[in-house]
N, C-alpha and C. Protein backbone atom coordinates (compact mmCIF):
# COMPACT_ATOMS: atom_id res chain seq x y z
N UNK A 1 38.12 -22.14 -31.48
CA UNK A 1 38.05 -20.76 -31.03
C UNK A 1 38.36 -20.72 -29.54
N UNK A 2 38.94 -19.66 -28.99
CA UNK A 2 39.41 -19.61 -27.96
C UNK A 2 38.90 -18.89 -26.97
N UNK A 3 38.79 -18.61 -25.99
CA UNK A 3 37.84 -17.88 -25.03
C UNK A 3 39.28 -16.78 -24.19
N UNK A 4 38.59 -15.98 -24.71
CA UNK A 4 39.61 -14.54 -23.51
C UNK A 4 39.41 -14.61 -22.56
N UNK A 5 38.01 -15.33 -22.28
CA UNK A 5 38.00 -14.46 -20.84
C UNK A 5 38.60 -15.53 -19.59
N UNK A 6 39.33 -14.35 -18.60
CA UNK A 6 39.75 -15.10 -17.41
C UNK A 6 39.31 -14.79 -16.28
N UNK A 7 38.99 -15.79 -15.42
CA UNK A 7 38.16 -15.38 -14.34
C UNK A 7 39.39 -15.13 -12.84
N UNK A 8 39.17 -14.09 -12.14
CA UNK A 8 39.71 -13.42 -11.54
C UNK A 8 39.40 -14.11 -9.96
N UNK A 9 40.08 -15.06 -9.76
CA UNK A 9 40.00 -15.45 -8.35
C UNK A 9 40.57 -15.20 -7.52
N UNK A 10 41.12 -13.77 -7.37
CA UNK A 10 41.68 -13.38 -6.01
C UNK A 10 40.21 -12.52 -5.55
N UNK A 11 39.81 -11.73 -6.82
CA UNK A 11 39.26 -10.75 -6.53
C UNK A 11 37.40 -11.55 -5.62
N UNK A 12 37.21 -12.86 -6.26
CA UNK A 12 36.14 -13.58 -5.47
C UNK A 12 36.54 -13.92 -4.02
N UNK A 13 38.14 -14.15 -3.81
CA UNK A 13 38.37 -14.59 -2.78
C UNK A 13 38.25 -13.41 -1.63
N UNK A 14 38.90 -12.14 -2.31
CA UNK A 14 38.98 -10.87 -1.32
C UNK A 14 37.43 -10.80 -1.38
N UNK A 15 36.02 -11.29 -1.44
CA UNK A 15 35.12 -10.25 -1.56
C UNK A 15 34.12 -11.26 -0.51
N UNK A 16 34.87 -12.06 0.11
CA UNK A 16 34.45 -13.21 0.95
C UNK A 16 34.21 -12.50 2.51
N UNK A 17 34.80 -12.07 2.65
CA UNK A 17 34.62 -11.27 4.15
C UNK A 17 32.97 -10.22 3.87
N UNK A 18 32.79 -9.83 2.85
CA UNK A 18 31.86 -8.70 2.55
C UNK A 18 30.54 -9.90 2.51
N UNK A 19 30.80 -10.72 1.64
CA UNK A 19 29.69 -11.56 1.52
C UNK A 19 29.28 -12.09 2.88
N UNK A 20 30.42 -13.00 3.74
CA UNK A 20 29.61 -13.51 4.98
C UNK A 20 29.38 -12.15 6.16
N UNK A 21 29.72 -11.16 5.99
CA UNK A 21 28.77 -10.64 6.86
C UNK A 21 26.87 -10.47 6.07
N UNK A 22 26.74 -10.59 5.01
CA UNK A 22 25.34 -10.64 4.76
C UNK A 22 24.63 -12.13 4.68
N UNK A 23 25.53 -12.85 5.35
CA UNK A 23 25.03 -14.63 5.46
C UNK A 23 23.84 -14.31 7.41
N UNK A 24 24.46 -13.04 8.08
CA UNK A 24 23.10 -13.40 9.17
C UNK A 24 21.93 -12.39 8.29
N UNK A 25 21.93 -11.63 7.58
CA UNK A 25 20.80 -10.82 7.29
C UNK A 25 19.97 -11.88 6.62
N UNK A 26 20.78 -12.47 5.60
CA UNK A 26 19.81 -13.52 4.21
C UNK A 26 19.52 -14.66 5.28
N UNK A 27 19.98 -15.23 6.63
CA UNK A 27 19.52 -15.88 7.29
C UNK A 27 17.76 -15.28 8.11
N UNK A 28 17.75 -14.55 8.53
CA UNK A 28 16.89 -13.46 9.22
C UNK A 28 15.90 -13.07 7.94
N UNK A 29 16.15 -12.72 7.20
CA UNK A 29 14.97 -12.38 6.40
C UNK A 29 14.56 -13.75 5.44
N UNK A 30 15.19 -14.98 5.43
CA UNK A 30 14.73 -16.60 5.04
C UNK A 30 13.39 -16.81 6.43
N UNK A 31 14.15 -16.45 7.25
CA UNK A 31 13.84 -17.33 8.41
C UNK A 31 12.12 -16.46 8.51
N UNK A 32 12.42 -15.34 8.68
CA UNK A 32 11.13 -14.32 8.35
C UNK A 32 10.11 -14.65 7.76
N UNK A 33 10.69 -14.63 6.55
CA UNK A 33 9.41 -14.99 5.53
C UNK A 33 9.11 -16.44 5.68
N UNK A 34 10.00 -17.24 6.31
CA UNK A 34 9.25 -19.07 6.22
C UNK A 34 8.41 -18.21 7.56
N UNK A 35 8.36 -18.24 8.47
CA UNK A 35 7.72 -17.51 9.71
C UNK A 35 6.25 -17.03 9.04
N UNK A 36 6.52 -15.87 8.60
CA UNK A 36 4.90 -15.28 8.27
C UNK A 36 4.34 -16.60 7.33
N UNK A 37 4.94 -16.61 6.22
CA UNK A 37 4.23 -17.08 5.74
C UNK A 37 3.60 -18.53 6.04
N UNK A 38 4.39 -19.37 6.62
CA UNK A 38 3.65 -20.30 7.49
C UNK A 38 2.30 -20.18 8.35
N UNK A 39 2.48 -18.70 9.17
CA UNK A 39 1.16 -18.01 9.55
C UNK A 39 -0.05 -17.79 8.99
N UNK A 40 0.62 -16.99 7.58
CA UNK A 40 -0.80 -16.85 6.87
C UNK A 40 -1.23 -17.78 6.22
N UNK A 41 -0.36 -18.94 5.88
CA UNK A 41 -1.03 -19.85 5.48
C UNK A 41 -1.98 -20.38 6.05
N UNK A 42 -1.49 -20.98 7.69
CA UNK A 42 -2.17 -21.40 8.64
C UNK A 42 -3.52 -20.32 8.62
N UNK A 43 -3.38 -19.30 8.98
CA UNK A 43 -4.61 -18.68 9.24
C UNK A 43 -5.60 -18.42 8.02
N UNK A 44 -4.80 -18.27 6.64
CA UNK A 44 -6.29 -18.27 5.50
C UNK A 44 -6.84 -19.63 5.09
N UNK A 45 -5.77 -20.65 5.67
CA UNK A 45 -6.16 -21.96 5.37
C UNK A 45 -7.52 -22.78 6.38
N UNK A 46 -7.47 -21.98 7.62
CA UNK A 46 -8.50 -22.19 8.62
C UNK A 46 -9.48 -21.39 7.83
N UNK A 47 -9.42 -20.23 7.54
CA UNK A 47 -10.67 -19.12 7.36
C UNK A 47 -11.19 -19.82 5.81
N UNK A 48 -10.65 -20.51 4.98
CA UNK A 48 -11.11 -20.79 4.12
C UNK A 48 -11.87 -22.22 4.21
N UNK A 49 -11.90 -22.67 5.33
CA UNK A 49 -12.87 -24.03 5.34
C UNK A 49 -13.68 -23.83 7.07
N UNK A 50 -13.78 -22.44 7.18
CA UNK A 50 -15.09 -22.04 7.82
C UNK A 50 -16.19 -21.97 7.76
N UNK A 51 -17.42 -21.95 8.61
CA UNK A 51 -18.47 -22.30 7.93
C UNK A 51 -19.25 -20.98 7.64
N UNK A 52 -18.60 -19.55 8.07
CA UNK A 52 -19.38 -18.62 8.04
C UNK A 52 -19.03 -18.05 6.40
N UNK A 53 -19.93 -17.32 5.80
CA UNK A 53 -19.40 -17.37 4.30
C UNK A 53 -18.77 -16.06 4.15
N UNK A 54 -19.25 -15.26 5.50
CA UNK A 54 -18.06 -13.47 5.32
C UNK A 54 -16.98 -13.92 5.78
N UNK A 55 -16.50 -14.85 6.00
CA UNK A 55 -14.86 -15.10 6.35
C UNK A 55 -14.27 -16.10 5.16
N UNK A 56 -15.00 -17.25 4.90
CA UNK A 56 -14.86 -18.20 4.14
C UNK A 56 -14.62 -17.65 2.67
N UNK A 57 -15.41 -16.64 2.30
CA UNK A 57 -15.29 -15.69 0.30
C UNK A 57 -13.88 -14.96 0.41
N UNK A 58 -13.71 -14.20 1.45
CA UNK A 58 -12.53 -13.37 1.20
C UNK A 58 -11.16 -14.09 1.23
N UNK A 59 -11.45 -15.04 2.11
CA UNK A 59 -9.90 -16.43 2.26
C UNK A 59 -9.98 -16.73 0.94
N UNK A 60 -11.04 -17.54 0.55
CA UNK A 60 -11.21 -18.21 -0.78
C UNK A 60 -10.45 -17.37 -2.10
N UNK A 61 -11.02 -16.03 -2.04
CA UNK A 61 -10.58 -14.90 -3.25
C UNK A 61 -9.21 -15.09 -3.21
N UNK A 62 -8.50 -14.27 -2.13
CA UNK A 62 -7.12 -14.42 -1.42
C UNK A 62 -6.76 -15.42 -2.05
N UNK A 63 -6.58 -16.70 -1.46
CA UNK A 63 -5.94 -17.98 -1.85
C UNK A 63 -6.14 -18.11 -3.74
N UNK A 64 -7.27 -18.16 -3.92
CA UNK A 64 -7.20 -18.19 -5.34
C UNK A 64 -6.69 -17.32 -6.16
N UNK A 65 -6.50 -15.84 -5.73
CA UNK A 65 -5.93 -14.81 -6.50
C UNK A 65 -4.42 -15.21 -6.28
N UNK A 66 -3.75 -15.51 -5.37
CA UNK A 66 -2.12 -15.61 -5.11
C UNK A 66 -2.10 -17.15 -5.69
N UNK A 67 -2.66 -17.89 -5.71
CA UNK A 67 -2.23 -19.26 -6.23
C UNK A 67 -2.60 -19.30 -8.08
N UNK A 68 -3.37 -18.56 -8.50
CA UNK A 68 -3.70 -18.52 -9.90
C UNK A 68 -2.82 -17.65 -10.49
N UNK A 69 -1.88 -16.43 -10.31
CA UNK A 69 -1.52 -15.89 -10.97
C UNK A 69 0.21 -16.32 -10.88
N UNK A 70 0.81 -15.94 -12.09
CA UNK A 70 2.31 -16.67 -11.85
C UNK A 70 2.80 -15.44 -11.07
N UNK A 71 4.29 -15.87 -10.65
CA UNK A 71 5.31 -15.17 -9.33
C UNK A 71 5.19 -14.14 -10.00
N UNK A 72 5.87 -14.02 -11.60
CA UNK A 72 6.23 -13.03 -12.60
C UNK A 72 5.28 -11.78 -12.83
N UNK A 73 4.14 -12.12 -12.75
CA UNK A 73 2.84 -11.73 -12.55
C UNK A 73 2.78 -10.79 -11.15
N UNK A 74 3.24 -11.12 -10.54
CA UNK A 74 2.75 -10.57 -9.44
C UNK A 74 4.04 -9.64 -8.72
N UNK A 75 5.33 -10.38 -9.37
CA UNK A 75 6.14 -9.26 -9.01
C UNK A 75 6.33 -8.27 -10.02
N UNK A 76 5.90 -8.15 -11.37
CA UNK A 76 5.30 -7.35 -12.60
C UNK A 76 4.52 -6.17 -11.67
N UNK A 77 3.63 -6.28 -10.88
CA UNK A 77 2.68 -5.43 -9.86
C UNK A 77 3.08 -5.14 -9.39
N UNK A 78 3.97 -6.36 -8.45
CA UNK A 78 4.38 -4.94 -7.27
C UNK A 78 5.56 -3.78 -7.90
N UNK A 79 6.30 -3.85 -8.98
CA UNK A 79 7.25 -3.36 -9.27
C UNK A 79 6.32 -2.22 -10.15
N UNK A 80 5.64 -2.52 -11.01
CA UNK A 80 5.65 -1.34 -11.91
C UNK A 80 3.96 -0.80 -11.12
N UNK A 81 2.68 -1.58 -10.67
CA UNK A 81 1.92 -1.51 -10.86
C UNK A 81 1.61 -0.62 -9.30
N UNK A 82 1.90 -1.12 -8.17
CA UNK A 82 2.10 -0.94 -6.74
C UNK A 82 2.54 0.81 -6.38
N UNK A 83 3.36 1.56 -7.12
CA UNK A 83 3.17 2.93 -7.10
C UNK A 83 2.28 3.57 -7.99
N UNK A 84 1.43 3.36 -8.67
CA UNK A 84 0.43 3.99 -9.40
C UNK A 84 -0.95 3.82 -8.40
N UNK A 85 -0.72 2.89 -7.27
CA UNK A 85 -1.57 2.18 -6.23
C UNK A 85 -1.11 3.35 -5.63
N UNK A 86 -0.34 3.37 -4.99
CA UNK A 86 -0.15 3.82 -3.51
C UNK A 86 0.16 5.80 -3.61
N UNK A 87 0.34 5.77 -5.04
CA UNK A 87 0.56 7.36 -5.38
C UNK A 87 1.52 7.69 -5.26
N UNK A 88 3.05 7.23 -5.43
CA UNK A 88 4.42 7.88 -5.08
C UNK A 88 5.01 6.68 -5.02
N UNK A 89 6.44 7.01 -4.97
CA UNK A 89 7.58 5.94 -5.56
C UNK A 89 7.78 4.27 -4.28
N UNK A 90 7.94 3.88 -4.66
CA UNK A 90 8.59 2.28 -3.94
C UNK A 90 9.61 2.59 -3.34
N UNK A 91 9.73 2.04 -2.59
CA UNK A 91 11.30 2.06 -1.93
C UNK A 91 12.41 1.18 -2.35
N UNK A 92 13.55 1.76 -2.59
CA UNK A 92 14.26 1.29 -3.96
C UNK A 92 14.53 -0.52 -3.60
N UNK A 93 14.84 -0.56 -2.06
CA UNK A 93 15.26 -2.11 -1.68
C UNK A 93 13.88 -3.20 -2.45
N UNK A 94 12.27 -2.69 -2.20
CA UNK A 94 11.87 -3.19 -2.81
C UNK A 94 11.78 -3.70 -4.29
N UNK A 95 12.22 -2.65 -4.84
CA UNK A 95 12.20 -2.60 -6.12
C UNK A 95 13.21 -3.52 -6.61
N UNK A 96 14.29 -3.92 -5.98
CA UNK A 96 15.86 -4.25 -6.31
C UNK A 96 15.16 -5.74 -5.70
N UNK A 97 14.56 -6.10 -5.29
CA UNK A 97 14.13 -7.46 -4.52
C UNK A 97 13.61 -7.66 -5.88
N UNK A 98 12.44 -7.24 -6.47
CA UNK A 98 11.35 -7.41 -7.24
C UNK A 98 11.78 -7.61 -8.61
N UNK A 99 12.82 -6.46 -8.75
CA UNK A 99 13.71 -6.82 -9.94
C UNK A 99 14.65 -8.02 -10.18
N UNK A 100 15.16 -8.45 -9.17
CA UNK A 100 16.27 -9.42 -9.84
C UNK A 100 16.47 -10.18 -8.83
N UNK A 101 15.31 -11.09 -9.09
CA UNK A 101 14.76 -12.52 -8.75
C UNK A 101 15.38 -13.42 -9.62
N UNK A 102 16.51 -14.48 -8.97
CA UNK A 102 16.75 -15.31 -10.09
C UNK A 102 15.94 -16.83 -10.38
N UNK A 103 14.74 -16.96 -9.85
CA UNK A 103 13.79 -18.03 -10.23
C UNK A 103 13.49 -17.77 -11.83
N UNK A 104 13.32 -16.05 -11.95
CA UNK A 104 12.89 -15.80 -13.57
C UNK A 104 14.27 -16.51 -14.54
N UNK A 105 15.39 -16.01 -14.83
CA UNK A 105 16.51 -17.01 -15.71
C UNK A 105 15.96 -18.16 -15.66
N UNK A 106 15.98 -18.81 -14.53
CA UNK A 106 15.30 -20.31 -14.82
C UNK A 106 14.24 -20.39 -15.60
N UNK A 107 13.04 -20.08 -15.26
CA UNK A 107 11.83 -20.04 -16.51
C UNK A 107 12.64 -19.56 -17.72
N UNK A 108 13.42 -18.67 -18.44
CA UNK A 108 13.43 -18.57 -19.90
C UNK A 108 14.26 -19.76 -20.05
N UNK A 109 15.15 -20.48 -19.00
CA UNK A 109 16.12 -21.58 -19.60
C UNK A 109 15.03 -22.69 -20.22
N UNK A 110 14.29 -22.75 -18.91
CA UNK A 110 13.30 -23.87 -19.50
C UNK A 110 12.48 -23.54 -20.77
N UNK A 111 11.86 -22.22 -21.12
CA UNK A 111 11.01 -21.71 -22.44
C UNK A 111 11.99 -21.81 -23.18
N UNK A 112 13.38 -22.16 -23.24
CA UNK A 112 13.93 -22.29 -24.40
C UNK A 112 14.75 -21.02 -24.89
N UNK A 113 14.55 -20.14 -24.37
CA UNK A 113 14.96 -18.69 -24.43
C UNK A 113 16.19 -17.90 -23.68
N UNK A 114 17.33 -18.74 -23.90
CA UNK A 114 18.38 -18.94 -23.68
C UNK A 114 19.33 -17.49 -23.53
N UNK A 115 18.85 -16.61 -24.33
CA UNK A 115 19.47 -15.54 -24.11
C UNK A 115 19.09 -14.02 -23.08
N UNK A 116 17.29 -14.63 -22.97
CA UNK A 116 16.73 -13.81 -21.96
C UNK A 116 17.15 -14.64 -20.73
N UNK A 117 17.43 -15.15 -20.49
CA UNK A 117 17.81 -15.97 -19.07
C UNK A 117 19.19 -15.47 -18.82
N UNK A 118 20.33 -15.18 -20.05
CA UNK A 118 21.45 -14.42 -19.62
C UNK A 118 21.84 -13.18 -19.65
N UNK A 119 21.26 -11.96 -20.59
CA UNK A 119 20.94 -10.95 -20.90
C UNK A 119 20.00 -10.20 -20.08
C-alpha cells in the first residue's frame, strides 16, 4: 500500500523566519520559569524543614499537594476548574498553554494508547 501523502518542504522552509523570531520569547519564558521556580523551590524547601510548625504545615501541604498529584491533573484545573474559581473566563494564552502540552502524547504512547497520543 502506498502512502499519498507528501510532505511540503518549501512551505517548512518559508515558515523559518516566523519561527526564529519566537526562539527569544520561548528562550525568556524557559529561562523564567527555571528562575521562579528554582526560587520557590528554594524557599518552600527552607520553610518546610523549619522548626516553627505555622510555617513548616503550609510548605509541607504545598509540596505534597504539587508533588502528589499528576501534571495532567493539575493542568485538568487550571484549564477547566480555575474559572469556576476565579468567576469569569481564563485568558485564552493560558488556556492554549494548558491545552496542548506535548508531555501528554507521550504518556498515551507509553499507556499503549496509540491513537490518543495522535488524535
Amino acid at each position: 500500500m502506498e502512502s499519498q501523502f507528501q510532505f511540503d518542504w518549501q512551505a517548512a522552509i518559508d515558515s523559518i523566519p516566523f519561527l526564529a523570531k519566537g526562539i527569544p520569547y520561548t528562550l525568556m519564558i524557559s529561562f523564567g520559569g527555571l528562575v521562579i521556580g528554582f526560587l520557590l523551590g528554594i524557599l518552600f524547601g527552607l520553610l518546610s524543614i523549619n522548626k516553627h510548625w505555622y510555617l513548616r504545615w503550609p510548605a509541607t501541604a504545598y509540596i505534597e499537594i504539587f508533588r502528589g498529584t499528576p501534571i495532567l491533573v493539575q493542568v485538568l484545573f487550571i484549564f477547566y476548574g480555575l474559572p469556576d474559581l476565579v468567576g469569569g473566563p481564563i485568558d485564552p494564552a493560558c488556556r492554549r498553554y494548558c491545552g496542548h502540552r506535548p508531555e501528554f502524547g507521550c504518556l498515551y504512547f507509553r499507556s499503549g494508547s496509540w491513537w490518543r497520543a495522535v488524535y
